[in-house]
C-alpha atoms as a PDB file:
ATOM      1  CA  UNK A   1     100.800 112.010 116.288  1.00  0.00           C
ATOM      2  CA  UNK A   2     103.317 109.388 117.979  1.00  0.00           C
ATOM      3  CA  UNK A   3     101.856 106.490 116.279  1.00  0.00           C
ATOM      4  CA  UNK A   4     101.569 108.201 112.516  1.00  0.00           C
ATOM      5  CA  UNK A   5     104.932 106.743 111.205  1.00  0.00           C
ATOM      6  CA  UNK A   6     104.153 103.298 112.256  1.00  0.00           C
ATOM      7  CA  UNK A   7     100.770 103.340 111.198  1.00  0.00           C
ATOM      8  CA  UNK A   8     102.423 104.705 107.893  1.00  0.00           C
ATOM      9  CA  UNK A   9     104.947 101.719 107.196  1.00  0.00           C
ATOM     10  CA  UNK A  10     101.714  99.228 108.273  1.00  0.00           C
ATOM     11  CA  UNK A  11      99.807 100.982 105.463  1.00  0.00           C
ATOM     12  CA  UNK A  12     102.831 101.295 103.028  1.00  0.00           C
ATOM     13  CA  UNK A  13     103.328  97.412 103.397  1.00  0.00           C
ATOM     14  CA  UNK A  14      99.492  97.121 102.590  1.00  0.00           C
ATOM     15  CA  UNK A  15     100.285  99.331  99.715  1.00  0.00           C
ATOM     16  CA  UNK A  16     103.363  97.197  98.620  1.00  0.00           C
ATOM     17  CA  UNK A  17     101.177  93.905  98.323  1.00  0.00           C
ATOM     18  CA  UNK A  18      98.062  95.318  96.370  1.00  0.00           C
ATOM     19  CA  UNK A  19     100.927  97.132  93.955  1.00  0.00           C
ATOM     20  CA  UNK A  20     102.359  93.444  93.524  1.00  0.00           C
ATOM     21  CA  UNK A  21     104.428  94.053  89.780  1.00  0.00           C
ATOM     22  CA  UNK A  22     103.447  96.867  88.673  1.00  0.00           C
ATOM     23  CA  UNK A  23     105.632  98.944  90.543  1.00  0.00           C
ATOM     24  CA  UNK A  24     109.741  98.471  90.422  1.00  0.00           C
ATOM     25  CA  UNK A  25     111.564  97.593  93.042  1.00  0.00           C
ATOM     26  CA  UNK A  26     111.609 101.443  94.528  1.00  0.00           C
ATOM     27  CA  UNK A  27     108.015 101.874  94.960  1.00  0.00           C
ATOM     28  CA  UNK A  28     107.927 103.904  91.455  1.00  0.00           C
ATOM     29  CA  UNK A  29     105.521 103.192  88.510  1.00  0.00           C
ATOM     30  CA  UNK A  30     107.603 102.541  85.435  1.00  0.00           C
ATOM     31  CA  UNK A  31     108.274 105.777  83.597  1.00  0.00           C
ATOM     32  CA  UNK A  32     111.016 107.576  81.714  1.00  0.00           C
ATOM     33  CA  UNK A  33     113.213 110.382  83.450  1.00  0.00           C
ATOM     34  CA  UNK A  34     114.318 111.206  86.785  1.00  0.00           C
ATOM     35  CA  UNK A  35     113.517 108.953  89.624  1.00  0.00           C
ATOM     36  CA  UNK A  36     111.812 110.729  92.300  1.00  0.00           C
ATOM     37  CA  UNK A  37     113.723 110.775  96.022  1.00  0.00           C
ATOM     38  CA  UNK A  38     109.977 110.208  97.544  1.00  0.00           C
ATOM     39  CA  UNK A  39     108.681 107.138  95.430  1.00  0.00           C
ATOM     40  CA  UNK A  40     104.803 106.620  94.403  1.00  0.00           C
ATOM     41  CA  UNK A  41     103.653 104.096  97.106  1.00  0.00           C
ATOM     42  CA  UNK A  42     105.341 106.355  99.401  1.00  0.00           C
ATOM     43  CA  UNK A  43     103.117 109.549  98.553  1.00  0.00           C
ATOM     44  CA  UNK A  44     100.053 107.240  98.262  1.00  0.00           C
ATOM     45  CA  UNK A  45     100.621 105.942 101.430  1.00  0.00           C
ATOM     46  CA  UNK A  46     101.102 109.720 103.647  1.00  0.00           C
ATOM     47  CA  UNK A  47      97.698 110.571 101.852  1.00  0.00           C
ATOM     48  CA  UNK A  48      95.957 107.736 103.321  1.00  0.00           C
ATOM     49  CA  UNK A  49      97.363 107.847 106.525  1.00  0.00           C
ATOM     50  CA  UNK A  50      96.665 111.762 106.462  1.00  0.00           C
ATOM     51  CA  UNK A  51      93.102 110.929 105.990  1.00  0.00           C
ATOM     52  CA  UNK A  52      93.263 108.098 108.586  1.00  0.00           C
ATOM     53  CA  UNK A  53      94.124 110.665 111.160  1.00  0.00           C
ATOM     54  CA  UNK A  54      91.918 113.299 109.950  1.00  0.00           C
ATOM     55  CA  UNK A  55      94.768 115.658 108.514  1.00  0.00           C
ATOM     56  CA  UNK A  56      93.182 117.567 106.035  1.00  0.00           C
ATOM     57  CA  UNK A  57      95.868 119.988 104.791  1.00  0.00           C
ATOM     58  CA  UNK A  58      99.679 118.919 104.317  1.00  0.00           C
ATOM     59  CA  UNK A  59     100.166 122.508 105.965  1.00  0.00           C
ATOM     60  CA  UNK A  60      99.001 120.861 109.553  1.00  0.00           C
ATOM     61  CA  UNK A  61     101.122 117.235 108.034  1.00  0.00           C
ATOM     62  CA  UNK A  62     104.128 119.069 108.037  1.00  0.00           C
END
């Protein structure tokens, strides 16, 4: 578990260059409303690393 963060920014920074403009500067896809505290690339990003380390529930994530 001591090397999910960083392998979590490594992947969010892969995330960040195949998003290129289509997110804003956030991490958010554009949309009306309330900007979320926990942006898109963000959420995308825990998933994949969740499934990179075999974490199949957020129960055992978090």
């Amino acid at each position: 578990m001591r090397n999910f963060i960083t392998n979590f920014r490594k992947i969010l920074g892969i995330c960040n260059q195949f998003a290129g403009n289509q997110v804003n500067e956030k991490g958010n896809v554009a949309r009306c409303g309330v900007v979320p505290t926990f942006s898109d690339l963000e959420v995308i990003a825990l998933s994949i690393t969740a499934e990179a380390f075999s974490i199949d529930s957020e129960n055992y994530l978090f």
